[in-house]
PDB file of N, CA and C in Angstrom:
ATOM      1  N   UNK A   1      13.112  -6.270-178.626  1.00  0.00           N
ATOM      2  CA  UNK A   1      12.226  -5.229-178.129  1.00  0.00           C
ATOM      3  C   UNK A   1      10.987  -5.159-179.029  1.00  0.00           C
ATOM      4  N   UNK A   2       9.608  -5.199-178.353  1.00  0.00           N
ATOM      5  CA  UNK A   2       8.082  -5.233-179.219  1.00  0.00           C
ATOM      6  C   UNK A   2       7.947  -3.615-179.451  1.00  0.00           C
ATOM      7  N   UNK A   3       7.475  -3.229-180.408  1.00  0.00           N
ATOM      8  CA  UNK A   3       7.246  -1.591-180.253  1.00  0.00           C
ATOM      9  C   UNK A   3       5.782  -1.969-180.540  1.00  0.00           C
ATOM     10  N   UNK A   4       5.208  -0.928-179.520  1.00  0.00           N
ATOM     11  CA  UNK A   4       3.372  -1.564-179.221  1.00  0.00           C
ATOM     12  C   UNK A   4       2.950  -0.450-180.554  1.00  0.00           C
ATOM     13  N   UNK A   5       2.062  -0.827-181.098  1.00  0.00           N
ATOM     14  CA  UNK A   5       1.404  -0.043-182.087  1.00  0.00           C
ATOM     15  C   UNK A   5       0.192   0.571-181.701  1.00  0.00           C
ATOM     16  N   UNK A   6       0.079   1.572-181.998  1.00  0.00           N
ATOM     17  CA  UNK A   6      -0.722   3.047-181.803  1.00  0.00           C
ATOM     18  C   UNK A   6      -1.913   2.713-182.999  1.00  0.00           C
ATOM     19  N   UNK A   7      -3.239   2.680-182.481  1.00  0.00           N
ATOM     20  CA  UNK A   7      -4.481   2.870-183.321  1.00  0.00           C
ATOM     21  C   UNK A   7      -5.046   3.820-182.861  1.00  0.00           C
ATOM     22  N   UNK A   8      -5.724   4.880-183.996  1.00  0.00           N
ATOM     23  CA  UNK A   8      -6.208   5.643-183.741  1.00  0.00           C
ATOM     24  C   UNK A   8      -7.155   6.251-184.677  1.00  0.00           C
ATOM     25  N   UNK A   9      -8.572   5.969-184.504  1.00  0.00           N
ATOM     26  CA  UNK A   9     -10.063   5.905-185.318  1.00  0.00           C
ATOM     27  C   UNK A   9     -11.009   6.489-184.562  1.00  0.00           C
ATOM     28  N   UNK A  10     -11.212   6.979-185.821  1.00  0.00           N
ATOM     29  CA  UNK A  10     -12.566   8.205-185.624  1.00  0.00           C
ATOM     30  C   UNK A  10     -14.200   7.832-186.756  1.00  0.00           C
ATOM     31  N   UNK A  11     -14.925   7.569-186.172  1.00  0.00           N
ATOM     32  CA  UNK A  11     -16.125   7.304-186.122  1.00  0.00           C
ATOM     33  C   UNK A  11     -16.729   8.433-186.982  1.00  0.00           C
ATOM     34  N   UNK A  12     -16.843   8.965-188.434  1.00  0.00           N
ATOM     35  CA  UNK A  12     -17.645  10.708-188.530  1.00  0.00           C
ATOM     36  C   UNK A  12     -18.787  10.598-189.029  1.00  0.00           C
ATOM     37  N   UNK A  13     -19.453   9.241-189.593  1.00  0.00           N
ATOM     38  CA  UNK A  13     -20.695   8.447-189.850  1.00  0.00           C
ATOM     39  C   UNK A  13     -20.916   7.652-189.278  1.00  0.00           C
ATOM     40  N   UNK A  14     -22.277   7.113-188.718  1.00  0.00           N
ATOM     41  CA  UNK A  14     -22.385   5.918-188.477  1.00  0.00           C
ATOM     42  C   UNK A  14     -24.254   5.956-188.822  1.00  0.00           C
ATOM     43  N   UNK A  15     -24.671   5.434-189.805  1.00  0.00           N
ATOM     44  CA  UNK A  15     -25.653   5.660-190.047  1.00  0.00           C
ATOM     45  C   UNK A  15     -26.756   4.638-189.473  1.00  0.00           C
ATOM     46  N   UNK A  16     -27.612   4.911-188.582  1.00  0.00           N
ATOM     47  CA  UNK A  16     -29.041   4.213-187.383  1.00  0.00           C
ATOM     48  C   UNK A  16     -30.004   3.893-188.442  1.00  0.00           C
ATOM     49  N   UNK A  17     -30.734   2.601-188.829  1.00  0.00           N
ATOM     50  CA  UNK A  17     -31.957   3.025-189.023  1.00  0.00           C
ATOM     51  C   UNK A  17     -32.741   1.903-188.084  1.00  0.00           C
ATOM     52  N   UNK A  18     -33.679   2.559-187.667  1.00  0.00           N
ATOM     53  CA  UNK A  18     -34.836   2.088-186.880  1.00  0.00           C
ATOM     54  C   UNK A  18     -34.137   1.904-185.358  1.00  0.00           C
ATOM     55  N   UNK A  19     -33.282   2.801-184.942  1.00  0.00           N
ATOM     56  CA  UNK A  19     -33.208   2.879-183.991  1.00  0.00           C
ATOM     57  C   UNK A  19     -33.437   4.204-183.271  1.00  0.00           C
ATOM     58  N   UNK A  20     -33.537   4.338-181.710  1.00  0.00           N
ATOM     59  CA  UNK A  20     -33.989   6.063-181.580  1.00  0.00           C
ATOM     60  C   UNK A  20     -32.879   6.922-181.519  1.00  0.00           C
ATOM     61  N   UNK A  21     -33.228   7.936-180.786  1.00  0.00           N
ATOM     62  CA  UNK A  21     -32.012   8.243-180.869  1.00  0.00           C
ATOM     63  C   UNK A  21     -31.141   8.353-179.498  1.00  0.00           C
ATOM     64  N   UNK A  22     -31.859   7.978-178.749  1.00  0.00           N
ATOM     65  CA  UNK A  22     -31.148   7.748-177.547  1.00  0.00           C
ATOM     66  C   UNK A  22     -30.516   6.704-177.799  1.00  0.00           C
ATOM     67  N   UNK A  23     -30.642   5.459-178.361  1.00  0.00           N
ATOM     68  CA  UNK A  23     -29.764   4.314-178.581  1.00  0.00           C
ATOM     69  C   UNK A  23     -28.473   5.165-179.255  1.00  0.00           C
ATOM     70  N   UNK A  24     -28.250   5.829-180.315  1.00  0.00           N
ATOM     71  CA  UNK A  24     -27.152   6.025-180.893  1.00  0.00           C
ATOM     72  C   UNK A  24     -25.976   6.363-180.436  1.00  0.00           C
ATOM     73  N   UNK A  25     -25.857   6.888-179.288  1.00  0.00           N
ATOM     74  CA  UNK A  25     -24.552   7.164-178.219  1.00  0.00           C
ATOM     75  C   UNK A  25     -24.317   5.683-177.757  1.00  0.00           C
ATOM     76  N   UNK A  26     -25.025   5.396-177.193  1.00  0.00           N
ATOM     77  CA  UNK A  26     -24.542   4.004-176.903  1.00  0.00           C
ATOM     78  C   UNK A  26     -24.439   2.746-177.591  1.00  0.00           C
ATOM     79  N   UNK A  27     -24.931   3.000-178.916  1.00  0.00           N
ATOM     80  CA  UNK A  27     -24.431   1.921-179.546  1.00  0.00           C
ATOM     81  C   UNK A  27     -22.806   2.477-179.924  1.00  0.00           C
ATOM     82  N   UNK A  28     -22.758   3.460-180.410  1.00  0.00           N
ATOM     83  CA  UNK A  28     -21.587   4.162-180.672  1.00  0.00           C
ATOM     84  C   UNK A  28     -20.457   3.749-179.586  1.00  0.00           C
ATOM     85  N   UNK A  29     -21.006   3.682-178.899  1.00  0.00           N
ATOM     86  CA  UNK A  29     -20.057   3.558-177.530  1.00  0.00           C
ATOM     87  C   UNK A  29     -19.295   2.040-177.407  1.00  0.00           C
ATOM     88  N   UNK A  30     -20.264   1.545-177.758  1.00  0.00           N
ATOM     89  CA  UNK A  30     -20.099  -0.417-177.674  1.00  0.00           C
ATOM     90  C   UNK A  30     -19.406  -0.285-178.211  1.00  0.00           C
ATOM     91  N   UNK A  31     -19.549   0.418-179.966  1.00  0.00           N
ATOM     92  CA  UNK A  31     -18.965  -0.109-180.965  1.00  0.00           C
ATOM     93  C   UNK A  31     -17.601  -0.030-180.826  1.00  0.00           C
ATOM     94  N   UNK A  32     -16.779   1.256-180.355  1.00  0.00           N
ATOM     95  CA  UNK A  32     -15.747   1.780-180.258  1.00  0.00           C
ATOM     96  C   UNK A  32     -15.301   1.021-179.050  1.00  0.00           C
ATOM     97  N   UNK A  33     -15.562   0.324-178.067  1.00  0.00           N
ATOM     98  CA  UNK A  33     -14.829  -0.636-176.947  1.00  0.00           C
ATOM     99  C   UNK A  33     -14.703  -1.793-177.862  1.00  0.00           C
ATOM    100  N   UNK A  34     -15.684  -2.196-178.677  1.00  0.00           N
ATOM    101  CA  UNK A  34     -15.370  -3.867-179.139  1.00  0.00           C
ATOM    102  C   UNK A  34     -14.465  -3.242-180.415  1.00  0.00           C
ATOM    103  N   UNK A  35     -14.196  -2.595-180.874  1.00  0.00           N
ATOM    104  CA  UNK A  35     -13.325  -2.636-181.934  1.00  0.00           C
ATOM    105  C   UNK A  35     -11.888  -2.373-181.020  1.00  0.00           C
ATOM    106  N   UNK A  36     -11.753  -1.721-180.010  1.00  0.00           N
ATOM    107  CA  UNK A  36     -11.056  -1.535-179.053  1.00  0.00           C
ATOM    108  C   UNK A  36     -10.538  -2.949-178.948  1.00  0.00           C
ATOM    109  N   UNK A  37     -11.426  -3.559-178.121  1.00  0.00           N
ATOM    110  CA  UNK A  37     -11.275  -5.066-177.540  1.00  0.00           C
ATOM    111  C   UNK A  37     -10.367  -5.860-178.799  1.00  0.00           C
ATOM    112  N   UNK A  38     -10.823  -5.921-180.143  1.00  0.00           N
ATOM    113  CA  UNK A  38     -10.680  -6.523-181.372  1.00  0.00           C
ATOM    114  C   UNK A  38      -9.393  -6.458-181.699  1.00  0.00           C
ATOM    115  N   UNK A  39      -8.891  -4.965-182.008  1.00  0.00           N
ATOM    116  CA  UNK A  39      -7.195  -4.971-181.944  1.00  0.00           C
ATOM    117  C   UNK A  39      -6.697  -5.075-181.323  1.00  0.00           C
ATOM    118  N   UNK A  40      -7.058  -4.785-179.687  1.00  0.00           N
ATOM    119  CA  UNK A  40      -6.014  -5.673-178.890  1.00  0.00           C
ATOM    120  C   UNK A  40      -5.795  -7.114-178.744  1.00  0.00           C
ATOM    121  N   UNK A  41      -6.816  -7.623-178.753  1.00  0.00           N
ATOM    122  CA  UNK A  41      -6.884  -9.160-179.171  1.00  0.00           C
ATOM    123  C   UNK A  41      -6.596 -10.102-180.145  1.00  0.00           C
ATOM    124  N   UNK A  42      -6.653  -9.614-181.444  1.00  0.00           N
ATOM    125  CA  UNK A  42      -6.616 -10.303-182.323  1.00  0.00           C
ATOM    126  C   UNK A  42      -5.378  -9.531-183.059  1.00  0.00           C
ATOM    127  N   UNK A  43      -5.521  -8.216-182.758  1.00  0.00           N
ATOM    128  CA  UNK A  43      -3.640  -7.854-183.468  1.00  0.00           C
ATOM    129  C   UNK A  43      -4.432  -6.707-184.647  1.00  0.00           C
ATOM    130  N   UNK A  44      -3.750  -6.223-185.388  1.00  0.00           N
ATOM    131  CA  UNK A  44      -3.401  -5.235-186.553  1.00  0.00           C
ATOM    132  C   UNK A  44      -3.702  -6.226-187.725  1.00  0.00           C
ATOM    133  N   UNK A  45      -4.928  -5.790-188.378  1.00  0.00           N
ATOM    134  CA  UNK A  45      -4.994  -6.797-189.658  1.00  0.00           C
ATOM    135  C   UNK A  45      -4.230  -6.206-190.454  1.00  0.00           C
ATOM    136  N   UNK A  46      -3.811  -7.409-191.408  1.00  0.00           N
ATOM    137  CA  UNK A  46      -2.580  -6.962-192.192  1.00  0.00           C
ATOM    138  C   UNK A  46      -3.112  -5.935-193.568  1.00  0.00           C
ATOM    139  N   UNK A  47      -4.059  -5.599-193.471  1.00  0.00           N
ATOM    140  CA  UNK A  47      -4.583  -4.310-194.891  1.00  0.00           C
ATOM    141  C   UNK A  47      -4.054  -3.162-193.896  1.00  0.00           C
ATOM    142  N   UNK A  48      -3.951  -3.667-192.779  1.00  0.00           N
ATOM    143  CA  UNK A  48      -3.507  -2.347-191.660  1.00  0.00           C
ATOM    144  C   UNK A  48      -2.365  -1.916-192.042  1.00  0.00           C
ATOM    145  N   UNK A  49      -1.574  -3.258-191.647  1.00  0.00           N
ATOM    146  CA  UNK A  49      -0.693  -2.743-191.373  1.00  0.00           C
ATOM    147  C   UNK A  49       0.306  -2.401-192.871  1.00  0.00           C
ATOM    148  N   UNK A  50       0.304  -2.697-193.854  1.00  0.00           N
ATOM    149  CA  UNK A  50       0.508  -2.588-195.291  1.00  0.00           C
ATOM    150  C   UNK A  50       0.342  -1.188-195.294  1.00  0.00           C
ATOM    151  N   UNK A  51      -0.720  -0.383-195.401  1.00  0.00           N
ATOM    152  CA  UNK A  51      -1.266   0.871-195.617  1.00  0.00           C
ATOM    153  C   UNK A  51      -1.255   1.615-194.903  1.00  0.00           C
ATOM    154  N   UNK A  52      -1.600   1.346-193.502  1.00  0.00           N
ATOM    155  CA  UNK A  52      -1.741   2.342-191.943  1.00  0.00           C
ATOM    156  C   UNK A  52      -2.165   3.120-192.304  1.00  0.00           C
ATOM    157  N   UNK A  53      -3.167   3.582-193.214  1.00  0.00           N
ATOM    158  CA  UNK A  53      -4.640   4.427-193.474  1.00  0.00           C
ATOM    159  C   UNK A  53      -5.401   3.714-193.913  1.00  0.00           C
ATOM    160  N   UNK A  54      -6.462   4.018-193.120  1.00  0.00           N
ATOM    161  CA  UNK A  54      -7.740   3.937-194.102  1.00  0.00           C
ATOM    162  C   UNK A  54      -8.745   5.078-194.625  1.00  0.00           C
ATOM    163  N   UNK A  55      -8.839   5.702-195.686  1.00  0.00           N
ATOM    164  CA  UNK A  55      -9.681   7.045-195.368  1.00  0.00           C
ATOM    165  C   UNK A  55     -11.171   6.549-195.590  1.00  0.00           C
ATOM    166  N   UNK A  56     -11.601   5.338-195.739  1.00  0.00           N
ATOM    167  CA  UNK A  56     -13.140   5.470-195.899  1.00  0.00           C
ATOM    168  C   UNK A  56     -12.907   4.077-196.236  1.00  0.00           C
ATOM    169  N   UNK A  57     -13.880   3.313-194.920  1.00  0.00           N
ATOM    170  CA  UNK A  57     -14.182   2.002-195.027  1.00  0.00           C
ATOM    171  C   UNK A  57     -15.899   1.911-194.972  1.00  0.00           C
ATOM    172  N   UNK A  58     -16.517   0.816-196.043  1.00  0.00           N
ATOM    173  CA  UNK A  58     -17.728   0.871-196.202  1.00  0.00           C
ATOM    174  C   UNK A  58     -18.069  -1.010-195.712  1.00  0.00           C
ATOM    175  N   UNK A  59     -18.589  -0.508-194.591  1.00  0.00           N
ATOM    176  CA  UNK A  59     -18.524  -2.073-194.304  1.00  0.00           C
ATOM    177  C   UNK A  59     -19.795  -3.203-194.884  1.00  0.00           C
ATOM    178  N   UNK A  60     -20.326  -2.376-195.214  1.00  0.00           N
ATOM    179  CA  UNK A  60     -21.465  -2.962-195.480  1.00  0.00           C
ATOM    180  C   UNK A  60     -22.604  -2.645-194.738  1.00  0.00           C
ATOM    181  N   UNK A  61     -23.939  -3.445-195.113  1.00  0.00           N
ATOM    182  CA  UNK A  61     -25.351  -3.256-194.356  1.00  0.00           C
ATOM    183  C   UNK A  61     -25.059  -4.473-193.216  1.00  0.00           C
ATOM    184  N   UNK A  62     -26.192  -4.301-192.454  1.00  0.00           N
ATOM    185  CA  UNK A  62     -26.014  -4.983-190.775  1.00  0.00           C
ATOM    186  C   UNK A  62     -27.274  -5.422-190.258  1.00  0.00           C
ATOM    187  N   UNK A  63     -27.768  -5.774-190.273  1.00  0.00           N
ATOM    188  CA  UNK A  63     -29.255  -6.503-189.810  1.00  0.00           C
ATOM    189  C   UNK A  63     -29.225  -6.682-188.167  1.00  0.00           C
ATOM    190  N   UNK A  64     -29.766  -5.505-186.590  1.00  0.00           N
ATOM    191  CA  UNK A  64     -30.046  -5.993-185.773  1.00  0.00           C
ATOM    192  C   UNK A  64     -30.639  -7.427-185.774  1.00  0.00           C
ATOM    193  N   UNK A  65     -30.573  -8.058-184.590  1.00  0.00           N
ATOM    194  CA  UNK A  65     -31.390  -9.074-184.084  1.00  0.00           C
ATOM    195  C   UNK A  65     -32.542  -8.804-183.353  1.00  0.00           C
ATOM    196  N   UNK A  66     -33.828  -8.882-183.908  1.00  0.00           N
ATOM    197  CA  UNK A  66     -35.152  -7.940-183.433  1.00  0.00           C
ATOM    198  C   UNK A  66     -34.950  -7.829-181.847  1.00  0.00           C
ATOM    199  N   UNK A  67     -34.647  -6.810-180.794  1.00  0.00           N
ATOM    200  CA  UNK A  67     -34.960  -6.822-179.257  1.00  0.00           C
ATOM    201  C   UNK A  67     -33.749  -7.156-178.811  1.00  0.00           C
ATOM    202  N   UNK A  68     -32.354  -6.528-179.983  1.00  0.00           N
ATOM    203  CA  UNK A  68     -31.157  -6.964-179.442  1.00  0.00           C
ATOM    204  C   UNK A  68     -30.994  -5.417-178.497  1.00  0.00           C
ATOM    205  N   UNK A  69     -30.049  -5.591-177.301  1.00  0.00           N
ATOM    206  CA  UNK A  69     -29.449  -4.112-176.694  1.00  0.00           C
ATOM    207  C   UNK A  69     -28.672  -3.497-177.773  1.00  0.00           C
ATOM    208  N   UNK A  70     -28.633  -1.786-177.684  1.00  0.00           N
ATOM    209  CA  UNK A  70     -27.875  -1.163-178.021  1.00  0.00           C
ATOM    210  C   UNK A  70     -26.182  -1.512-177.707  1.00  0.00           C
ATOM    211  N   UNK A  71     -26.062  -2.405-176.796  1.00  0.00           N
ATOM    212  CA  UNK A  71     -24.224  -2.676-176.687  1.00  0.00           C
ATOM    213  C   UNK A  71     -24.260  -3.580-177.289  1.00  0.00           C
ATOM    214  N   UNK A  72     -25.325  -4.588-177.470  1.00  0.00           N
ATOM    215  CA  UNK A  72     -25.457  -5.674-178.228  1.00  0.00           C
ATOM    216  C   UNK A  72     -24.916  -5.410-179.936  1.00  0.00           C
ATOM    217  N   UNK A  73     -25.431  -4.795-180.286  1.00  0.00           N
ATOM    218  CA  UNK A  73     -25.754  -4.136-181.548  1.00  0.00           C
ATOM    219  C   UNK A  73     -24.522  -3.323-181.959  1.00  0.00           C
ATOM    220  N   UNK A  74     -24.323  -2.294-180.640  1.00  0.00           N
ATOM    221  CA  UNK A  74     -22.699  -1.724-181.153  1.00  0.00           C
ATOM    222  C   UNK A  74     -21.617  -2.898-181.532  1.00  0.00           C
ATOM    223  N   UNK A  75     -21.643  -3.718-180.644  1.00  0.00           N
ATOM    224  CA  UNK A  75     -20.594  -4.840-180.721  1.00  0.00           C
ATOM    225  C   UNK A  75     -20.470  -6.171-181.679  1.00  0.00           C
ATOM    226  N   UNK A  76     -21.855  -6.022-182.157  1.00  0.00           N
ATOM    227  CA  UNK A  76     -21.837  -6.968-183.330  1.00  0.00           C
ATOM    228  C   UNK A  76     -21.389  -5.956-184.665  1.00  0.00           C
ATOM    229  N   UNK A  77     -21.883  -4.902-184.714  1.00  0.00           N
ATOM    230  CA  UNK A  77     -21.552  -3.946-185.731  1.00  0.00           C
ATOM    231  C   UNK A  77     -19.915  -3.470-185.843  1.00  0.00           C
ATOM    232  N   UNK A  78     -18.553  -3.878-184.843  1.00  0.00           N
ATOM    233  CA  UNK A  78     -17.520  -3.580-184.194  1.00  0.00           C
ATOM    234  C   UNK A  78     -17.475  -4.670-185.698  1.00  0.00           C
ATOM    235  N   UNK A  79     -18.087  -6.368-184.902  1.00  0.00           N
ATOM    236  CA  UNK A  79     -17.241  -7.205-184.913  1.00  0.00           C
ATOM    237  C   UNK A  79     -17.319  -6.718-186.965  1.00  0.00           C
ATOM    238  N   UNK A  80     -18.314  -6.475-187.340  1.00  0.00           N
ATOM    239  CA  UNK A  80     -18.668  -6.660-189.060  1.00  0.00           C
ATOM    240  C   UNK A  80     -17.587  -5.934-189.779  1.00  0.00           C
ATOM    241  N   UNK A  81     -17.295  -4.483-189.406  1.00  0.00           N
ATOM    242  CA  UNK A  81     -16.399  -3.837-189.346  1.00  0.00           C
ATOM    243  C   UNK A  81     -14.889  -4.705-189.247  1.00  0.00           C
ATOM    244  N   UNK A  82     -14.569  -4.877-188.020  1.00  0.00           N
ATOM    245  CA  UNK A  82     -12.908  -6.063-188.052  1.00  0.00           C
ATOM    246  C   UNK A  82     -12.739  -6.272-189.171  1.00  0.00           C
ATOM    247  N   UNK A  83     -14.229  -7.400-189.628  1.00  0.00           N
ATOM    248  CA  UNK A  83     -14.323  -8.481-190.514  1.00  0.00           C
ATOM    249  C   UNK A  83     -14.095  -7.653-191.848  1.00  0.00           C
ATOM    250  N   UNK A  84     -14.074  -6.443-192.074  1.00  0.00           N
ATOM    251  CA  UNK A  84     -13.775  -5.611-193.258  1.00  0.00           C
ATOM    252  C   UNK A  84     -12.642  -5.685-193.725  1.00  0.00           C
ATOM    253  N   UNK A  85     -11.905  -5.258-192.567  1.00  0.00           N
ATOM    254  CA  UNK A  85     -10.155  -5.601-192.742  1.00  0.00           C
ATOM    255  C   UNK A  85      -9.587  -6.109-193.209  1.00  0.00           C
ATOM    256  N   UNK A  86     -10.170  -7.559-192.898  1.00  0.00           N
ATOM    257  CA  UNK A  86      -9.730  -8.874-192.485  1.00  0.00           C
ATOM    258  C   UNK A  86      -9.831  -9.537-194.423  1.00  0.00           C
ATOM    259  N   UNK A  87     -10.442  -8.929-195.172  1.00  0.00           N
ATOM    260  CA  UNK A  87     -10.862  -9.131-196.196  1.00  0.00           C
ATOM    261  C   UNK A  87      -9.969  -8.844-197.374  1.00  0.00           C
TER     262      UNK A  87
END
């Protein structure tokens, strides 16, 4: 028997620069489907699953791609994040 594992993340920073602010919901939005997408796909990185908290992950700085979309941008910022974990 698989027992499916429960994620559950909350977003209480996410700091914009040079974007407006209408982008920020929706990058927000991307971000939280592709990190979505990420653990279901690729599984529970193992700092996860060792600890099953995290209280404060600093992923680092993030460089848009000049004239990228806001889902664009949420979802590359998802993937940088994963890649935190994963570390």
């Amino acid at each position: 028997m698989v027992m499916a594992q429960q994620l559950d993340f909350q977003i209480n920073n996410l700091v914009l620069h040079g974007f407006s602010a209408d982008d920020a919901p929706h990058i927000k939005a991307a971000l939280e489907r592709e990190l979505g997408r990420l653990f279901s796909e690729q599984g529970m990185p193992s700092s996860l699953m060792v600890s099953g908290e995290v209280g404060h992950l600093n992923a680092g700085g993030y460089e848009a791609t000049p004239g990228a979309t806001p889902d664009a941008v949420g979802g590359q910022i998802a993937q940088t994040i994963y890649a935190g974990f994963t570390k």
